[in-house]
N, C-alpha and C. Protein backbone atom coordinates (compact mmCIF):
# COMPACT_ATOMS: atom_id res chain seq x y z
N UNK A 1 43.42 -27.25 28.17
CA UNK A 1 43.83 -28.16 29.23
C UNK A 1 43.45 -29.57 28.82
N UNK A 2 44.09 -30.47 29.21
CA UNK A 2 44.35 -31.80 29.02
C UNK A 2 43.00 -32.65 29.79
N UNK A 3 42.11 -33.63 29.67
CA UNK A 3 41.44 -34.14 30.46
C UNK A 3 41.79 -34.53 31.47
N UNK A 4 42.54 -34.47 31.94
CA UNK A 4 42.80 -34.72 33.31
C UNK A 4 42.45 -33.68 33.90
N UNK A 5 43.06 -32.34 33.79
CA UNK A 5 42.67 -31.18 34.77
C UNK A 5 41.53 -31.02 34.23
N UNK A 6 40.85 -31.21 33.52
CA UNK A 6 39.05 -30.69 33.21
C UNK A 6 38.68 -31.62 34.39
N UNK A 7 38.82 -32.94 34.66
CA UNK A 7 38.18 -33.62 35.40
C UNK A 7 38.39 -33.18 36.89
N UNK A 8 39.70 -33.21 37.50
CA UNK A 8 40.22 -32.11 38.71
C UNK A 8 39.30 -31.80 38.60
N UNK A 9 39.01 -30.50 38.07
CA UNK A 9 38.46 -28.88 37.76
C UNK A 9 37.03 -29.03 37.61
N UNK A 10 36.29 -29.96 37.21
CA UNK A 10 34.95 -30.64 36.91
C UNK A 10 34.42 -31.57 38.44
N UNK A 11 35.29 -31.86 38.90
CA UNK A 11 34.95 -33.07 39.58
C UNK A 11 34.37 -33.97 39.13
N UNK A 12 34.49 -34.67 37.69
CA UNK A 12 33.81 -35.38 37.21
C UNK A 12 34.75 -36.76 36.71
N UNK A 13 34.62 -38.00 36.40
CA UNK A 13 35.62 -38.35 36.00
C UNK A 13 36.12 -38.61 34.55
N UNK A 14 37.48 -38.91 34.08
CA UNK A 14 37.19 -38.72 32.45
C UNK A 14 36.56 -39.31 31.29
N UNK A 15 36.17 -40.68 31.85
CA UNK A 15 35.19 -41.57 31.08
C UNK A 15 33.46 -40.78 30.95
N UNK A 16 33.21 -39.97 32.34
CA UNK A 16 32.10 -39.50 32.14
C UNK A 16 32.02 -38.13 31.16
N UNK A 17 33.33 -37.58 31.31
CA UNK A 17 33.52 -36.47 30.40
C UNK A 17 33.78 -36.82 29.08
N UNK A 18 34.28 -38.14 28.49
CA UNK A 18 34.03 -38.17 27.54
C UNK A 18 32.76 -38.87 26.60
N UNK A 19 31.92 -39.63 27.64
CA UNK A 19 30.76 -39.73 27.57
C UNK A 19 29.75 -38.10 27.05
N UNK A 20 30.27 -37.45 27.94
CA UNK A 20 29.12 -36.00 27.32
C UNK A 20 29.56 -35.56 26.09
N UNK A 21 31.17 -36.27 25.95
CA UNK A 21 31.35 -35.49 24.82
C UNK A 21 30.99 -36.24 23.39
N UNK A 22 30.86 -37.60 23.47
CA UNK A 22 30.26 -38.38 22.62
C UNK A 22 28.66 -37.82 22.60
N UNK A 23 27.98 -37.73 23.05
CA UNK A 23 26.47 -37.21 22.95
C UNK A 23 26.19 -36.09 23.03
N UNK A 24 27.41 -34.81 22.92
CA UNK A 24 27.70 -33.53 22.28
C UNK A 24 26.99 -32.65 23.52
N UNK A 25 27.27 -32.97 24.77
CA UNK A 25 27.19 -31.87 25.95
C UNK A 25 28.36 -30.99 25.94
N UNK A 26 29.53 -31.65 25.68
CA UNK A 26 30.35 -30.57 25.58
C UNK A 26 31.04 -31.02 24.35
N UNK A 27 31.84 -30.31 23.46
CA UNK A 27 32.59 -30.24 22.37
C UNK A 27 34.15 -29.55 22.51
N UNK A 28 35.27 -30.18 23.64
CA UNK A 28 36.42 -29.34 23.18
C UNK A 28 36.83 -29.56 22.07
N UNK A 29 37.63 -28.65 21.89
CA UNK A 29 38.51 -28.81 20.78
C UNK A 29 39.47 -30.03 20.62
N UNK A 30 40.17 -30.50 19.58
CA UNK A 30 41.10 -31.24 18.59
C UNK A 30 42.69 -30.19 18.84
N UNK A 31 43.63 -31.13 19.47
CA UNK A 31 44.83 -30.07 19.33
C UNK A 31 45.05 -30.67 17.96
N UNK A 32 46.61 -30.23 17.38
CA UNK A 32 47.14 -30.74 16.14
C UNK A 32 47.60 -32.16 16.08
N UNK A 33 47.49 -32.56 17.53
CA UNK A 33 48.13 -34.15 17.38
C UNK A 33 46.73 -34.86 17.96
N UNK A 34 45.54 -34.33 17.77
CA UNK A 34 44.43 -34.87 17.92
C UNK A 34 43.48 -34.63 19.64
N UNK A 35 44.65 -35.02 20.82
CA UNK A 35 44.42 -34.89 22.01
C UNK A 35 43.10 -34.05 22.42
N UNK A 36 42.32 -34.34 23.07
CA UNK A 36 41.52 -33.25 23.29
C UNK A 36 41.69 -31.97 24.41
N UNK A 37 41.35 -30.59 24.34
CA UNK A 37 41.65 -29.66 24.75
C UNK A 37 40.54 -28.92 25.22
N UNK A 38 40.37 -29.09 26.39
CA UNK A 38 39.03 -27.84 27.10
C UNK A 38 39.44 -26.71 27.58
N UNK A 39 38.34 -26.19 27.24
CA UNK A 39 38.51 -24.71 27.48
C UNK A 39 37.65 -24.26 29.10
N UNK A 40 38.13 -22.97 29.37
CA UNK A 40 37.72 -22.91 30.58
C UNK A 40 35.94 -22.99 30.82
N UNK A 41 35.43 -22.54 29.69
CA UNK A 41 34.25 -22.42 29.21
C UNK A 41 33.92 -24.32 29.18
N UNK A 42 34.78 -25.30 29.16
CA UNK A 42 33.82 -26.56 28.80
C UNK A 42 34.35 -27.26 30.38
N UNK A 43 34.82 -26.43 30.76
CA UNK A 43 34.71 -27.11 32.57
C UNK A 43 33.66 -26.52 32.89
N UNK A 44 33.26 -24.99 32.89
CA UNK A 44 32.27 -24.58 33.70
C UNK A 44 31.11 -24.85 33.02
N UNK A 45 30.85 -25.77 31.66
CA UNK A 45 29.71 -26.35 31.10
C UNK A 45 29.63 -28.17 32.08
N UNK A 46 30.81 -28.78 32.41
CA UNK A 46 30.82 -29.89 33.24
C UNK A 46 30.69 -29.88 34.55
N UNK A 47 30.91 -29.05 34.80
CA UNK A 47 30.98 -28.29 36.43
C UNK A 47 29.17 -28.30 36.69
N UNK A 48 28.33 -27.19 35.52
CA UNK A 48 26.64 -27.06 35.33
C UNK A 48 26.47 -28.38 35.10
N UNK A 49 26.69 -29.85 34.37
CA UNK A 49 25.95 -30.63 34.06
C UNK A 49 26.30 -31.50 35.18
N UNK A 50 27.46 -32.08 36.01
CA UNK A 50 27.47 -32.35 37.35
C UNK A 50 26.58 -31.77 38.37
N UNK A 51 26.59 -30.50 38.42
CA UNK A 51 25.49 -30.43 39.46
C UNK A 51 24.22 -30.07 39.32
N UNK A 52 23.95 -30.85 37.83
CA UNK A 52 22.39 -30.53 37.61
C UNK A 52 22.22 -32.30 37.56
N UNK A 53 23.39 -33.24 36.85
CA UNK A 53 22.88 -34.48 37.64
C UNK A 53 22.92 -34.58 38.85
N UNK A 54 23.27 -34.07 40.24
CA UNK A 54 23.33 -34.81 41.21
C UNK A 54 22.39 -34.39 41.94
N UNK A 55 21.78 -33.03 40.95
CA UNK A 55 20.18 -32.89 41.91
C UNK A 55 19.08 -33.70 40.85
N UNK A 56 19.22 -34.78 40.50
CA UNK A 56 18.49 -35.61 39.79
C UNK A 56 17.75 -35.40 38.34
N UNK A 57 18.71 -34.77 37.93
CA UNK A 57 18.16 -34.28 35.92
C UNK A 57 18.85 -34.90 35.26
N UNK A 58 18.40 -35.59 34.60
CA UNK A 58 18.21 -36.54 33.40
C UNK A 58 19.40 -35.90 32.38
N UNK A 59 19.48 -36.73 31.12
CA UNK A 59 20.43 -36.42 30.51
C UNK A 59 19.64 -35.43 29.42
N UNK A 60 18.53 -35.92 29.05
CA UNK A 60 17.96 -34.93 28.44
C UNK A 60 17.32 -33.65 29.00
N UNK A 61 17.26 -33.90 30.00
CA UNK A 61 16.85 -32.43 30.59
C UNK A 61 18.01 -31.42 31.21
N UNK A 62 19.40 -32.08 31.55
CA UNK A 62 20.22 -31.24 31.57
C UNK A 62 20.68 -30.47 29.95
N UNK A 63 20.31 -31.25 29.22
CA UNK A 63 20.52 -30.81 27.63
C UNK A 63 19.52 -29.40 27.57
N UNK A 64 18.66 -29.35 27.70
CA UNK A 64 17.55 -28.68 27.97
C UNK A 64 17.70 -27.57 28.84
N UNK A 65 18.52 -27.42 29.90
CA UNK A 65 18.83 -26.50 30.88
C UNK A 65 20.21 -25.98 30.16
N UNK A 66 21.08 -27.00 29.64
CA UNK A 66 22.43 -26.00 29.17
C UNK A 66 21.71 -24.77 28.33
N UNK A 67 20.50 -25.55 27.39
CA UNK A 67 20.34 -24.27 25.87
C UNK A 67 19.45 -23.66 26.48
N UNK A 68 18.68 -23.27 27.88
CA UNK A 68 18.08 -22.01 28.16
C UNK A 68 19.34 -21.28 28.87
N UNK A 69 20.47 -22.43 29.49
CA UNK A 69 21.18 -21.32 30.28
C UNK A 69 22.49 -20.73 29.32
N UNK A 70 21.96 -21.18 28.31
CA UNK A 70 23.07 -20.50 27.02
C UNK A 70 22.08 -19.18 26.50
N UNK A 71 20.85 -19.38 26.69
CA UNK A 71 19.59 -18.40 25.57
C UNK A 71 19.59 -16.95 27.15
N UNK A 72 20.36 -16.16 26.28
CA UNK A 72 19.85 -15.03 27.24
C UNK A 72 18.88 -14.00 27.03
N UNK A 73 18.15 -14.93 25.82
CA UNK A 73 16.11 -14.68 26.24
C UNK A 73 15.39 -15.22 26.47
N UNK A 74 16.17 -15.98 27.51
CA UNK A 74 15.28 -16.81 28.09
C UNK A 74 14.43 -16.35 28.80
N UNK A 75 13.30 -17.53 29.41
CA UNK A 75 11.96 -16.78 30.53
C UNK A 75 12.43 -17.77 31.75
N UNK A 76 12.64 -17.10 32.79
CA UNK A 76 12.77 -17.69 33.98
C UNK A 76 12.17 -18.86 34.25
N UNK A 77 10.49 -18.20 33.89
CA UNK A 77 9.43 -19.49 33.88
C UNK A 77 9.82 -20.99 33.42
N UNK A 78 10.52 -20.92 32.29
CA UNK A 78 10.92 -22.06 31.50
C UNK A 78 11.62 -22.98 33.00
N UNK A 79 12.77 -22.13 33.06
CA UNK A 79 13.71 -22.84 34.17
C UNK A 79 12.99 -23.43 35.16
N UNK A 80 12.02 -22.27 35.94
CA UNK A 80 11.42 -23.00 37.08
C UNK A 80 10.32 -24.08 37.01
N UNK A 81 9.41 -24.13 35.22
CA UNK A 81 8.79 -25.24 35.06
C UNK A 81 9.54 -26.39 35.43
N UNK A 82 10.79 -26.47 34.68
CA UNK A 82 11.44 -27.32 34.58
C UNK A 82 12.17 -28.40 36.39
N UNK A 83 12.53 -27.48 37.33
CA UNK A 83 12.16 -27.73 38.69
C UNK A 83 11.72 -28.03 39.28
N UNK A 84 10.50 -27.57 39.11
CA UNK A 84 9.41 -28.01 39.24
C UNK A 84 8.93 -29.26 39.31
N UNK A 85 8.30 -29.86 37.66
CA UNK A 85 8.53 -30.90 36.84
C UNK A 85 9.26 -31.73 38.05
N UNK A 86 10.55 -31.44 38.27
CA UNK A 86 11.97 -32.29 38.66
C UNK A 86 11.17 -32.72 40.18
N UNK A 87 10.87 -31.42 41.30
CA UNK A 87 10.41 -31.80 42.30
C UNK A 87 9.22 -32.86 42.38
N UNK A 88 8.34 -32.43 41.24
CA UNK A 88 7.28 -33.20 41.58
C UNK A 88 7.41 -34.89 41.28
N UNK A 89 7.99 -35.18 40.60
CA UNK A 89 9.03 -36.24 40.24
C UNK A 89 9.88 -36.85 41.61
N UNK A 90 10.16 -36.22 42.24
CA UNK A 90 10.95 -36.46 43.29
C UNK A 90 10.10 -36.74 44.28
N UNK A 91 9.12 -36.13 44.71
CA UNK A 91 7.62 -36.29 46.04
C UNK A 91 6.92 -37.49 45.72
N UNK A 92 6.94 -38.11 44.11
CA UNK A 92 6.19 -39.49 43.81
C UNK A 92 7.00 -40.69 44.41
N UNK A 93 8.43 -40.21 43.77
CA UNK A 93 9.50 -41.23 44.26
C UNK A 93 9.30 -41.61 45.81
N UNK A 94 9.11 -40.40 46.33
CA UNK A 94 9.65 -40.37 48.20
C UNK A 94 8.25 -41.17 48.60
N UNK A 95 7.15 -40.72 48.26
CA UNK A 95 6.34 -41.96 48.52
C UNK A 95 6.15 -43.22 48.02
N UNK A 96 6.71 -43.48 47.00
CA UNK A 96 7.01 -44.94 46.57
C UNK A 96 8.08 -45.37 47.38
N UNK A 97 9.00 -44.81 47.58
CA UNK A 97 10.32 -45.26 48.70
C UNK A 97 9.44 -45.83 49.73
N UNK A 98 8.71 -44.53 50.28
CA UNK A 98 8.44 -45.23 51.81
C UNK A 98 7.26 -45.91 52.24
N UNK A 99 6.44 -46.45 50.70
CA UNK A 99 5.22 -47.41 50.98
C UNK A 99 6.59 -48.95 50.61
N UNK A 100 7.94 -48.29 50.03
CA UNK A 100 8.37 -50.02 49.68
C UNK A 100 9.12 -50.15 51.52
N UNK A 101 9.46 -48.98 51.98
CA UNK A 101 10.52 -49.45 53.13
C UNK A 101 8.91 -49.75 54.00
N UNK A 102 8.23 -49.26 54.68
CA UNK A 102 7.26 -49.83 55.00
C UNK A 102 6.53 -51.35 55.14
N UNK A 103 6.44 -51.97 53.69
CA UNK A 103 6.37 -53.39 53.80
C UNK A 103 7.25 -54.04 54.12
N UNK A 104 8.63 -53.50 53.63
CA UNK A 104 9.99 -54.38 53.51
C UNK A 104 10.18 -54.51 55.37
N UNK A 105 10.03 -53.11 55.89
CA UNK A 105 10.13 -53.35 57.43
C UNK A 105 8.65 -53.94 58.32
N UNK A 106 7.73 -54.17 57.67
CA UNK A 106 6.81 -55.17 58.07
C UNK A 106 7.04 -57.07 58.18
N UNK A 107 7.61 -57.17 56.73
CA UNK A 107 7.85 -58.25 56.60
C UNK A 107 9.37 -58.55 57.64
N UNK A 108 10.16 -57.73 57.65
CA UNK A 108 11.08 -58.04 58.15
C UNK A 108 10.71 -58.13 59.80
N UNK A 109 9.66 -57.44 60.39
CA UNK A 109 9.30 -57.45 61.51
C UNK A 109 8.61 -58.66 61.69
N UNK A 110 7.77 -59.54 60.62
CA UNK A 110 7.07 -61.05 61.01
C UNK A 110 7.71 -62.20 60.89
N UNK A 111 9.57 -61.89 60.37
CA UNK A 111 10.24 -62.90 60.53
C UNK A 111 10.95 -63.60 61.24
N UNK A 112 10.85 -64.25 62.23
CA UNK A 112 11.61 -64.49 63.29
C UNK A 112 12.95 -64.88 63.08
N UNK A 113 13.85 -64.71 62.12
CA UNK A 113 15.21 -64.47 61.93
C UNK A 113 15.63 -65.49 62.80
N UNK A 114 15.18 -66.81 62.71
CA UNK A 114 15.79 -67.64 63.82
C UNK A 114 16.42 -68.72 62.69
N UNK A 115 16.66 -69.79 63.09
CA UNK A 115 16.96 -71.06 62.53
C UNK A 115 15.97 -71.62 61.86
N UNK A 116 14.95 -71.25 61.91
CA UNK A 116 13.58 -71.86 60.98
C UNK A 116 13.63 -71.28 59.43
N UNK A 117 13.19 -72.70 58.70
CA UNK A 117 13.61 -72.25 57.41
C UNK A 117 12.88 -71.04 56.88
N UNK A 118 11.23 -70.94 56.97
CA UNK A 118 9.64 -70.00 57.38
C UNK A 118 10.61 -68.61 57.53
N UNK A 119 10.10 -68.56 56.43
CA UNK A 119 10.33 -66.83 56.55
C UNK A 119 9.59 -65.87 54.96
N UNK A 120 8.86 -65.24 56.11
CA UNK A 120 7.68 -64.04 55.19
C UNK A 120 8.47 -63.51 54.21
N UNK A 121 9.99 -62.81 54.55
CA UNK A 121 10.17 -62.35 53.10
C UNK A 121 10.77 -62.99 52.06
N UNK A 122 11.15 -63.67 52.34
CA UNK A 122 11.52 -64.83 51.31
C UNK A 122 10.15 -65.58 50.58
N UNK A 123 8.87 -65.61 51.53
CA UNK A 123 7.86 -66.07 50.99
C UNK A 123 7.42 -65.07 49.75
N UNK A 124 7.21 -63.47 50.60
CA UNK A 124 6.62 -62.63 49.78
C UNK A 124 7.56 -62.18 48.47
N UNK A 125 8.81 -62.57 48.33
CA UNK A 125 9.51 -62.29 47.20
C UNK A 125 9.05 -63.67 46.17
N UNK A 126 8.94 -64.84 46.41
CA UNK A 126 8.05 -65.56 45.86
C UNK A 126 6.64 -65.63 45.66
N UNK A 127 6.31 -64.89 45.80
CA UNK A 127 5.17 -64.38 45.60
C UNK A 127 3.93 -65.59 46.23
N UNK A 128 4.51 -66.03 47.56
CA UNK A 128 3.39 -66.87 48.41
C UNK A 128 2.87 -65.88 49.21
N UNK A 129 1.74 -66.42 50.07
CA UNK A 129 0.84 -65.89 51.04
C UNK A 129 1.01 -66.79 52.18
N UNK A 130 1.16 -65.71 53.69
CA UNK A 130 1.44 -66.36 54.93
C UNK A 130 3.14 -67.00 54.61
């Protein structure tokens, strides 16, 4: 199939599909007039690397998840380290999010949003005090 229906079929779009295919996530084939040609096997490899980025895995770690979920001796363990890893990664973020929305809605709460030029977050992005 033609990149277009891989992408359909992927939900992905074709610049990103040929992005994986430049950094060898997926490899279709070469027809005889060059075109590239996926197989049903390199949608359902774009199909796995779409929805292993959109639960937040990296490019190297979806690399990492294709070759255990290609290794069928693999150890489960591996996979769920790897989740893991991902969650705990994710619980640092969520408190860095909400110590930044926190100040950001502090400062935004001491600004009187009026006609006065005085305003805290504009100060504190300049890095003044008061």
């Amino acid at each position: 199939m033609n990149i277009g229906t891989a992408s359909e079929r992927s939900n992905l779009p074709p610049k990103t599909i040929r992005y994986y295919e430049d950094i060898a996530l997926v490899s279709p084939q070469r027809s005889t007039n060059g075109y590239r040609d996926y197989s049903d096997a390199d949608v359902h490899r774009l199909r796995f690397l779409q929805r292993a980025r959109s639960l937040g895995f990296t490019i190297e770690e979806c690399r990492l998840l294709l070759s255990l979920y290609q290794d069928k001796e693999r150890a489960s363990a591996d996979v769920k380290r790897i989740a893991l890893e991902k969650v705990k990664e994710m619980d640092a973020k969520i408190v860095e999010l909400r110590s930044l929305r926190q100040t950001l809605a502090s400062l935004a709460e001491h600004c009187h949003g009026d006609d006065r030029p005085e305003c805290p977050i504009i100060n504190d992005l300049a890095g003044k005090k008061g």
